[in-house]
PDB file of N, CA and C in Angstrom:
ATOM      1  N   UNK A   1       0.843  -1.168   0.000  1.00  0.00           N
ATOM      2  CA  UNK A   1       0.000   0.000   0.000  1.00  0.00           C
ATOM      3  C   UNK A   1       0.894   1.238   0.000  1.00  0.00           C
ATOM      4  N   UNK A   2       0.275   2.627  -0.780  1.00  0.00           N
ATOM      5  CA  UNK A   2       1.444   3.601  -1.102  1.00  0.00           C
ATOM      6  C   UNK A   2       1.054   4.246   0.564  1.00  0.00           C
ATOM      7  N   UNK A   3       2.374   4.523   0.745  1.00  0.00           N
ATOM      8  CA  UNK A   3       2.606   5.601   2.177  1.00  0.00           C
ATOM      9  C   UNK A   3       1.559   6.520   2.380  1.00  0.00           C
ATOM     10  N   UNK A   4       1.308   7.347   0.973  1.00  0.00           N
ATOM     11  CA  UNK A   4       0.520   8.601   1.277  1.00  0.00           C
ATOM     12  C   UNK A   4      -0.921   8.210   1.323  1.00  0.00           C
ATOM     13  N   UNK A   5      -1.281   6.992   0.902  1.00  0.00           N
ATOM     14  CA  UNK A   5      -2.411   6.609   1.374  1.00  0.00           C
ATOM     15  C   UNK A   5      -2.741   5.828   2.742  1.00  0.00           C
ATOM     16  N   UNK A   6      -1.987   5.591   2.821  1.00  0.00           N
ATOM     17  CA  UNK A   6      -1.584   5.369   4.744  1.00  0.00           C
ATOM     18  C   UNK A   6      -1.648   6.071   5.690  1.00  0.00           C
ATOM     19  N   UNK A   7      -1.484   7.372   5.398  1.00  0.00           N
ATOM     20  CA  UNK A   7      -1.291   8.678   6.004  1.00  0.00           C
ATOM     21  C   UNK A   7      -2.796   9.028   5.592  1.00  0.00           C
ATOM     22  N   UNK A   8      -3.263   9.214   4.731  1.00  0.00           N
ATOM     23  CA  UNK A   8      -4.743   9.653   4.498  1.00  0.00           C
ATOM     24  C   UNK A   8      -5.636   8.789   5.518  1.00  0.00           C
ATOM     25  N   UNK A   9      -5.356   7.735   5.407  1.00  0.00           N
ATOM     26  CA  UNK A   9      -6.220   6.719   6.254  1.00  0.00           C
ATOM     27  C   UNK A   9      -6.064   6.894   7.770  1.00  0.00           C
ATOM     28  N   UNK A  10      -4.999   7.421   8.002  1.00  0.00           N
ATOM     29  CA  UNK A  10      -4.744   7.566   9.219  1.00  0.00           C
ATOM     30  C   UNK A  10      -5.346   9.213   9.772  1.00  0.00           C
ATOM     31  N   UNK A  11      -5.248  10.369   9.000  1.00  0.00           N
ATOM     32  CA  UNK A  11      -5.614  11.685   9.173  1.00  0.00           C
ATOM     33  C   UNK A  11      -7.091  11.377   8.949  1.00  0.00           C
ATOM     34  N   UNK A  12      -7.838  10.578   8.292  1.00  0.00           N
ATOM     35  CA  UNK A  12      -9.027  10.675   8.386  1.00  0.00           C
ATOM     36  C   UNK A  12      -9.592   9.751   9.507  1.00  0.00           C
ATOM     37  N   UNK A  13      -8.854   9.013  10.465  1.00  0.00           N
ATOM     38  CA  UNK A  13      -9.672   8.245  12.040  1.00  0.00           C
ATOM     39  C   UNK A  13      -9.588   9.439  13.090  1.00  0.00           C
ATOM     40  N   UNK A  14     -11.446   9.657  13.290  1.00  0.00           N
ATOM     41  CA  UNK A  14     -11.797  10.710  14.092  1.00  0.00           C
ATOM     42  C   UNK A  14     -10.887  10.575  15.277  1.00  0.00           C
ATOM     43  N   UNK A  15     -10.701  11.304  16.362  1.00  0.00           N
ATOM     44  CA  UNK A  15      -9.396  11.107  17.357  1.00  0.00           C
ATOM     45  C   UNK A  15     -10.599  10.524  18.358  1.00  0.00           C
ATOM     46  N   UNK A  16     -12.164  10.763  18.562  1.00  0.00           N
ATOM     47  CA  UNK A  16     -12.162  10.655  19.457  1.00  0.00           C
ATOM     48  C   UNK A  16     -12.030   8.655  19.807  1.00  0.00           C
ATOM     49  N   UNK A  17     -12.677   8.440  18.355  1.00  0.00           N
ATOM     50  CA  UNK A  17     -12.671   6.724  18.409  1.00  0.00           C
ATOM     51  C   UNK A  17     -11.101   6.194  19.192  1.00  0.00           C
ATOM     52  N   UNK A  18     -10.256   6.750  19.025  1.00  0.00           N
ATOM     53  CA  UNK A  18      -9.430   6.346  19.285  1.00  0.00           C
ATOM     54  C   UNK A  18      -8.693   6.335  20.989  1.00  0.00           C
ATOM     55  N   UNK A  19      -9.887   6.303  21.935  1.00  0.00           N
ATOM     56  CA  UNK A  19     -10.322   7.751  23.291  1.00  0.00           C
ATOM     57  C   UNK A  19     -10.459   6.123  23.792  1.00  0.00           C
ATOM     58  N   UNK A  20     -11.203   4.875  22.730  1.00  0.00           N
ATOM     59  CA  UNK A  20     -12.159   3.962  23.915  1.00  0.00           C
ATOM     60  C   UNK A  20     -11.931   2.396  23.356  1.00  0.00           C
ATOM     61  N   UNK A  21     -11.239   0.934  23.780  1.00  0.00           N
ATOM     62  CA  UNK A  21     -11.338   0.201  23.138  1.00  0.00           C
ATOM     63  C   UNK A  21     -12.537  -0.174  22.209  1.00  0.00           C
ATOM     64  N   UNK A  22     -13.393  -0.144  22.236  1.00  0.00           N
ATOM     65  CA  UNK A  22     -14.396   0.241  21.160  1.00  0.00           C
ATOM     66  C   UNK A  22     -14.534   0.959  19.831  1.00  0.00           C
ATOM     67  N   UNK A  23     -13.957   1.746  20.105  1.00  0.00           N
ATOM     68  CA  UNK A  23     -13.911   2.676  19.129  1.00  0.00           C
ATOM     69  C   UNK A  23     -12.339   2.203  18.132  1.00  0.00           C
ATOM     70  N   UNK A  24     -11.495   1.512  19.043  1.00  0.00           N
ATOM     71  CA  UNK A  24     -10.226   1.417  18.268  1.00  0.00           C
ATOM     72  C   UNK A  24     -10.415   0.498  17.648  1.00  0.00           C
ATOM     73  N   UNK A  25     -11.335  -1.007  18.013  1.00  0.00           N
ATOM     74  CA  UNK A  25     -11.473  -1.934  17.732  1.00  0.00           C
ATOM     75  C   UNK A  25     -12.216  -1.576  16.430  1.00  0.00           C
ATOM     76  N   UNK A  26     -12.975  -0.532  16.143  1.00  0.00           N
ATOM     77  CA  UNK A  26     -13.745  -0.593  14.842  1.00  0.00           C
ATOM     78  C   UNK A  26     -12.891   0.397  14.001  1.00  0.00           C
ATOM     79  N   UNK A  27     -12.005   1.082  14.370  1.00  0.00           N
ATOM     80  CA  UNK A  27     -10.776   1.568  13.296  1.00  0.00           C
ATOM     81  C   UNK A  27     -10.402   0.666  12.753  1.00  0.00           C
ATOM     82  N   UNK A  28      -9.675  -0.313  13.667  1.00  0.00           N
ATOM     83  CA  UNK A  28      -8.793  -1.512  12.891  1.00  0.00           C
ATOM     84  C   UNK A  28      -9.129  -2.242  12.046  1.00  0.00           C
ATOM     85  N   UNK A  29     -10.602  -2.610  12.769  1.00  0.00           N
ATOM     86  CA  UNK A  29     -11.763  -3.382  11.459  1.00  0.00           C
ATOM     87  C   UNK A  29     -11.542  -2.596  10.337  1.00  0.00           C
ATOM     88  N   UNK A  30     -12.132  -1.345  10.080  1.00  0.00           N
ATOM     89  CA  UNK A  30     -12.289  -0.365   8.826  1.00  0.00           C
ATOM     90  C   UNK A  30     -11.215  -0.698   7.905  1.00  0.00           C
ATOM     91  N   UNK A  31      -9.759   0.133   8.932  1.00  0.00           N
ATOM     92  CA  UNK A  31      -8.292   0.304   8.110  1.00  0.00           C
ATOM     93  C   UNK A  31      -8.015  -1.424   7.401  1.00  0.00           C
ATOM     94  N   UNK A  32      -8.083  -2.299   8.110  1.00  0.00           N
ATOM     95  CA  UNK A  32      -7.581  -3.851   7.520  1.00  0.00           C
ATOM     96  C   UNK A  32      -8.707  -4.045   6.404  1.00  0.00           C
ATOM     97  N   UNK A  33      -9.897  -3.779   5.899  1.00  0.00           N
ATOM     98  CA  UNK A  33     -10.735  -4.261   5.248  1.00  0.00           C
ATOM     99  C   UNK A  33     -10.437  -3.081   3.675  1.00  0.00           C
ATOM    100  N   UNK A  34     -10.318  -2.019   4.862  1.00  0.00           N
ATOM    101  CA  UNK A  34      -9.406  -0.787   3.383  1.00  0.00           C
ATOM    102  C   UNK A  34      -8.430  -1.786   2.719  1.00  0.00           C
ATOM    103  N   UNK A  35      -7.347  -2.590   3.309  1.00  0.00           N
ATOM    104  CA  UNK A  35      -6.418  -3.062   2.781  1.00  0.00           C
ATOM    105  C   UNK A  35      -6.367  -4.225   2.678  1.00  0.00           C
ATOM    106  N   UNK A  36      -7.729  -5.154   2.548  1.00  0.00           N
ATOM    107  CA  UNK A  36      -8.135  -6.514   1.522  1.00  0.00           C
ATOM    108  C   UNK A  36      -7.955  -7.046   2.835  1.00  0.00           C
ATOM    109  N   UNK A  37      -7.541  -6.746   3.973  1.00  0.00           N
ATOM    110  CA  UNK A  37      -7.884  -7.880   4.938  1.00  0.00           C
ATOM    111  C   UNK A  37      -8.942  -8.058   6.115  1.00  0.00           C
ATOM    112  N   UNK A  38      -9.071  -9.080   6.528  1.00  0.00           N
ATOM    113  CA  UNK A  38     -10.481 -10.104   7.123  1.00  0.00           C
ATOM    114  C   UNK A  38      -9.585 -10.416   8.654  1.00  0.00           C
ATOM    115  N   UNK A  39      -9.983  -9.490   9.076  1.00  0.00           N
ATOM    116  CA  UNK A  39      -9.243 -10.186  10.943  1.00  0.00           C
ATOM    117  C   UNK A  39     -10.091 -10.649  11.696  1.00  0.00           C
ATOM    118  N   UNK A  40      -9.339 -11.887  12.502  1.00  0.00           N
ATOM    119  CA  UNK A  40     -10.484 -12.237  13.429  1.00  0.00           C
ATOM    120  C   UNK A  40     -10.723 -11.618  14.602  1.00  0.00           C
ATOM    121  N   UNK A  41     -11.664 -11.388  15.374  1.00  0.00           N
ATOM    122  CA  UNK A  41     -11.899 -11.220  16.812  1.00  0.00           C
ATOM    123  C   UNK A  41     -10.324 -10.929  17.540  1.00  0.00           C
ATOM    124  N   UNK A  42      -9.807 -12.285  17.534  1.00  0.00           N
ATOM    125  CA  UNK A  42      -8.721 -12.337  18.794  1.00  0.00           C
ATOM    126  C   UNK A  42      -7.799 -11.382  17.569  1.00  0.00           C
ATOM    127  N   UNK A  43      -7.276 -10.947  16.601  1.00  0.00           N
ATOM    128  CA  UNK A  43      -6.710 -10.796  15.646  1.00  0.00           C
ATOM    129  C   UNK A  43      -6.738  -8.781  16.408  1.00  0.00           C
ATOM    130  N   UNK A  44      -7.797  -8.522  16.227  1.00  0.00           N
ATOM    131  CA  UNK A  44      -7.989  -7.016  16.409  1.00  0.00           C
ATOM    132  C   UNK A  44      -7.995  -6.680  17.696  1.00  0.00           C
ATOM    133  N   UNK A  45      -8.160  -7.625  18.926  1.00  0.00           N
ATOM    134  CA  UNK A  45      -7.754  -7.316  20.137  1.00  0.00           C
ATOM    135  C   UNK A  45      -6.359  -7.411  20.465  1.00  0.00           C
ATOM    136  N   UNK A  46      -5.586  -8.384  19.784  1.00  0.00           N
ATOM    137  CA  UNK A  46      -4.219  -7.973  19.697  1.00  0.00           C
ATOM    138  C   UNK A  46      -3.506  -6.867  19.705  1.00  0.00           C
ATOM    139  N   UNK A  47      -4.180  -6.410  18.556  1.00  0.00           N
ATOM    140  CA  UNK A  47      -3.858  -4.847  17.786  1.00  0.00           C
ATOM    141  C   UNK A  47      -4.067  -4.008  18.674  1.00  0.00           C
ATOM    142  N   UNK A  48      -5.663  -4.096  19.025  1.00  0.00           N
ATOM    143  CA  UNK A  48      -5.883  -2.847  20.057  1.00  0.00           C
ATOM    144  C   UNK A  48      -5.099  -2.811  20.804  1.00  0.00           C
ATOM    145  N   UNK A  49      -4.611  -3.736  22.158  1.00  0.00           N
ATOM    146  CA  UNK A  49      -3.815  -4.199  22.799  1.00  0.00           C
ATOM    147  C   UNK A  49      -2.473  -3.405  22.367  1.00  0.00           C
ATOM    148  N   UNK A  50      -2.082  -3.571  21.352  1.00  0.00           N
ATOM    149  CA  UNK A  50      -0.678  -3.331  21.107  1.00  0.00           C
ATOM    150  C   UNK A  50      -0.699  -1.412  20.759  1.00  0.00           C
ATOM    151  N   UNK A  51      -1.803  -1.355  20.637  1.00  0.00           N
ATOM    152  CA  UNK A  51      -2.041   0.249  19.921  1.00  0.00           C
ATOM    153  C   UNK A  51      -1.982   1.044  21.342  1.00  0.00           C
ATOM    154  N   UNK A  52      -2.586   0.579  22.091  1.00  0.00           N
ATOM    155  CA  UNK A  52      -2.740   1.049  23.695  1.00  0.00           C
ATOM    156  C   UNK A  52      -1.539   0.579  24.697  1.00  0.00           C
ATOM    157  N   UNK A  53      -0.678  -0.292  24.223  1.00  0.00           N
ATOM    158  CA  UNK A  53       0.593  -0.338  24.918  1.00  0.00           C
ATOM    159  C   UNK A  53       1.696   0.724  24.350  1.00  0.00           C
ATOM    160  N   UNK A  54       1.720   0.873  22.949  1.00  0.00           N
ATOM    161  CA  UNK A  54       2.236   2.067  22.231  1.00  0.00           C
ATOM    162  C   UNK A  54       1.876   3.009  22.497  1.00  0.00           C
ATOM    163  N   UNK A  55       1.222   3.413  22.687  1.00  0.00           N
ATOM    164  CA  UNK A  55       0.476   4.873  23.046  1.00  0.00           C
ATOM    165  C   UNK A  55       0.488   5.440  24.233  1.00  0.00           C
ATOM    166  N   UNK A  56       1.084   4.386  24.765  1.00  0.00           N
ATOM    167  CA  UNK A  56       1.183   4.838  26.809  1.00  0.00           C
ATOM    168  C   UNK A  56       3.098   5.248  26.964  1.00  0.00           C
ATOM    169  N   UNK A  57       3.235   3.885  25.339  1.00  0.00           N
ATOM    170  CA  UNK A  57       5.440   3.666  25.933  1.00  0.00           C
ATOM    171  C   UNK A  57       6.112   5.106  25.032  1.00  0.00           C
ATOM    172  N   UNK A  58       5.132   4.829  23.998  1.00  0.00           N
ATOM    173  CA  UNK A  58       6.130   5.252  22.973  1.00  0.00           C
ATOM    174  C   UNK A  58       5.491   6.827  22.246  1.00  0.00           C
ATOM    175  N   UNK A  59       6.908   7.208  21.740  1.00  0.00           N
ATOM    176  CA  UNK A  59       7.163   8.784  21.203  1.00  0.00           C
ATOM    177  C   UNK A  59       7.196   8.790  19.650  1.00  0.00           C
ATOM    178  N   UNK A  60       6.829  10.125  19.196  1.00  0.00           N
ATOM    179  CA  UNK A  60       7.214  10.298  17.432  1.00  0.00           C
ATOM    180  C   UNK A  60       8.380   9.139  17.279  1.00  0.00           C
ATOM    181  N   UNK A  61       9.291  10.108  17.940  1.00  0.00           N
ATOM    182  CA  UNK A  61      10.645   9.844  17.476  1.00  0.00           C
ATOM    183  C   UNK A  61      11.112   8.760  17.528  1.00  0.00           C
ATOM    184  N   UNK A  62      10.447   7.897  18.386  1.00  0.00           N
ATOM    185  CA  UNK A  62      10.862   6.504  18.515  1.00  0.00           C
ATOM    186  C   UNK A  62      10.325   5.520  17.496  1.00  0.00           C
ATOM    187  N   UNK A  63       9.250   6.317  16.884  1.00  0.00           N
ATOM    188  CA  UNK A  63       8.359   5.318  16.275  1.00  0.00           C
ATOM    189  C   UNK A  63       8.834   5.038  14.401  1.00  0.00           C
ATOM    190  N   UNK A  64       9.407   6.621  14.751  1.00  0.00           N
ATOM    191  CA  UNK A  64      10.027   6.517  13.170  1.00  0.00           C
ATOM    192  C   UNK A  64      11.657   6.121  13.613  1.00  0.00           C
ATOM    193  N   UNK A  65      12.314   6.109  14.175  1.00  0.00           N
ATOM    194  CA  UNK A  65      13.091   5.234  14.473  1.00  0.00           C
ATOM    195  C   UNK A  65      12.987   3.917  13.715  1.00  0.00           C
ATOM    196  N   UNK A  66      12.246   3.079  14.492  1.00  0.00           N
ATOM    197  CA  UNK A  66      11.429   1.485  14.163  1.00  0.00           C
ATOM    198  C   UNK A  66      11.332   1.529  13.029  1.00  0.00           C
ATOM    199  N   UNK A  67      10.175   2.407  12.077  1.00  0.00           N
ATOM    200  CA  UNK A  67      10.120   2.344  11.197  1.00  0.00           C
ATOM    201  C   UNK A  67      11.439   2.767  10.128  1.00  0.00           C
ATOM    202  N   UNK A  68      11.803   3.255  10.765  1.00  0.00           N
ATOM    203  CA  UNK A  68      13.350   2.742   9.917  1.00  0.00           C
ATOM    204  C   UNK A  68      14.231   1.676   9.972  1.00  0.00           C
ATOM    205  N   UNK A  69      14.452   1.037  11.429  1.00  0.00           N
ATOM    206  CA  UNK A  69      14.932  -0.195  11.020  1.00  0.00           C
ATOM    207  C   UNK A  69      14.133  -1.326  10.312  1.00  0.00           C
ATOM    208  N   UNK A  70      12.880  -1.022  10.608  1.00  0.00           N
ATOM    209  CA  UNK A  70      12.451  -2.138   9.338  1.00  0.00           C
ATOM    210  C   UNK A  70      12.334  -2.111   7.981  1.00  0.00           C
ATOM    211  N   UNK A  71      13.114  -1.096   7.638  1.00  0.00           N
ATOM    212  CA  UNK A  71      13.010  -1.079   6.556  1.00  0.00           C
ATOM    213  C   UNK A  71      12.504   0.185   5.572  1.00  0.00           C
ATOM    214  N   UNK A  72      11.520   1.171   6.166  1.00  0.00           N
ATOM    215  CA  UNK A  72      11.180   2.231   4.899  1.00  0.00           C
ATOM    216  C   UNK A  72      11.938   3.628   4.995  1.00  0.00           C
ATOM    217  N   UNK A  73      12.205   3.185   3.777  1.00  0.00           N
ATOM    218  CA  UNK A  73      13.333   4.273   3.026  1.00  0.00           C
ATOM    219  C   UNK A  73      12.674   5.774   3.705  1.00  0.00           C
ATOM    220  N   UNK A  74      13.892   6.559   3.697  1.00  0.00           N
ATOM    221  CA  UNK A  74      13.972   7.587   4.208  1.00  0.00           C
ATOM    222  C   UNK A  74      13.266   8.977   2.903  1.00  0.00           C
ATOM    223  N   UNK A  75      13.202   8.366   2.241  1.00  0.00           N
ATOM    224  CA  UNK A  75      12.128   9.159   1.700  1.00  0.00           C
ATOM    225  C   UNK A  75      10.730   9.244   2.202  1.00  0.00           C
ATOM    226  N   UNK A  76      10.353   8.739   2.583  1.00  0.00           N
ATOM    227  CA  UNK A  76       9.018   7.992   2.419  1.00  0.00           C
ATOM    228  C   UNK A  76       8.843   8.883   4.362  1.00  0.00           C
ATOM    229  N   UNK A  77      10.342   8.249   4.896  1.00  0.00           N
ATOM    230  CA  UNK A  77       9.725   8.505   6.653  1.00  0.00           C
ATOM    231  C   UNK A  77       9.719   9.858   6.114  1.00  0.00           C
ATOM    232  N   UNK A  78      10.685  10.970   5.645  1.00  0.00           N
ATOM    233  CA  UNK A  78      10.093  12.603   5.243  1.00  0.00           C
ATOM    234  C   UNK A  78       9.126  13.527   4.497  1.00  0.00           C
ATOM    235  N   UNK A  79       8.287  12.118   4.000  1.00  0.00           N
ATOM    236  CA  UNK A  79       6.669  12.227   3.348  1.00  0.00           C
ATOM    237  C   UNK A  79       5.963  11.960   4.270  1.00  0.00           C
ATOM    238  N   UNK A  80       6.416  11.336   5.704  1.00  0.00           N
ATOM    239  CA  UNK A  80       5.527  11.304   6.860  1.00  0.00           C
ATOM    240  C   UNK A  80       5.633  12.517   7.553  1.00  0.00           C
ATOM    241  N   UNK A  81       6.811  12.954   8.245  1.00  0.00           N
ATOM    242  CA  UNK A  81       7.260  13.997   8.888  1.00  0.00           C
ATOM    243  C   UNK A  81       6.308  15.190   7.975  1.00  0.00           C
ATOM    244  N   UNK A  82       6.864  15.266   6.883  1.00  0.00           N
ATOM    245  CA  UNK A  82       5.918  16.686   5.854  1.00  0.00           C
ATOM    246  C   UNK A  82       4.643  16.875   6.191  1.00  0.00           C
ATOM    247  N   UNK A  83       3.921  15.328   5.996  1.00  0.00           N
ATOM    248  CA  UNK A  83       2.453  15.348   5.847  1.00  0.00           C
ATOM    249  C   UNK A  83       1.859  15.956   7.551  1.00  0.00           C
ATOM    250  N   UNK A  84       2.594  15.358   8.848  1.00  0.00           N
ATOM    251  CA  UNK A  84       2.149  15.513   9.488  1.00  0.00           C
ATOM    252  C   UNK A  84       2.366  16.442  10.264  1.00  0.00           C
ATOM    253  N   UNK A  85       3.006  17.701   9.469  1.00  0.00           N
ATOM    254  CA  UNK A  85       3.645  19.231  10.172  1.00  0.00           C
ATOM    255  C   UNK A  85       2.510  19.891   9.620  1.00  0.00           C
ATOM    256  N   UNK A  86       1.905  19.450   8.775  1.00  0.00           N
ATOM    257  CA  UNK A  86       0.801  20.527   7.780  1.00  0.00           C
ATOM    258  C   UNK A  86      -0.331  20.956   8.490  1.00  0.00           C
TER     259      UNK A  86
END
């Protein structure tokens, strides 16, 4: 999936859904079905789980960190940084 549509998908989840496991649980549904996939139950409580352990540990800076050691080119992390100064 292209970056900048990643970023769209992401600037368009209202903040407050993201306030209540409920609400995160039906982001994840949405965003995975945007991108051809079918999660199960235990599949998206994972996620939530992991979205709400991130969100308590972790910083910008750390996160694009990560996302650089796994891999996406440094173009791409300064099409994130851009998009999300705007």
């Amino acid at each position: 999936m292209d970056i900048n549509k990643l970023i769209n998908i992401a600037r368009s989840v209202p903040k407050e859904k993201l306030k209540t496991d409920a609400g995160l649980r039906e982001v994840i549904r949405d965003i995975s079905r945007q991108a051809g996939k079918n999660l199960s139950s235990r599949e998206i409580d994972m996620y939530t789980e992991t979205f709400r352990k991130m969100s308590r540990t972790e910083s910008v800076g750390s996160l694009m960190n990560k996302l650089s050691k796994k891999g996406v080119k440094d173009s791409d992390l300064d099409k994130i940084k851009k998009r999300f100064k705007k």
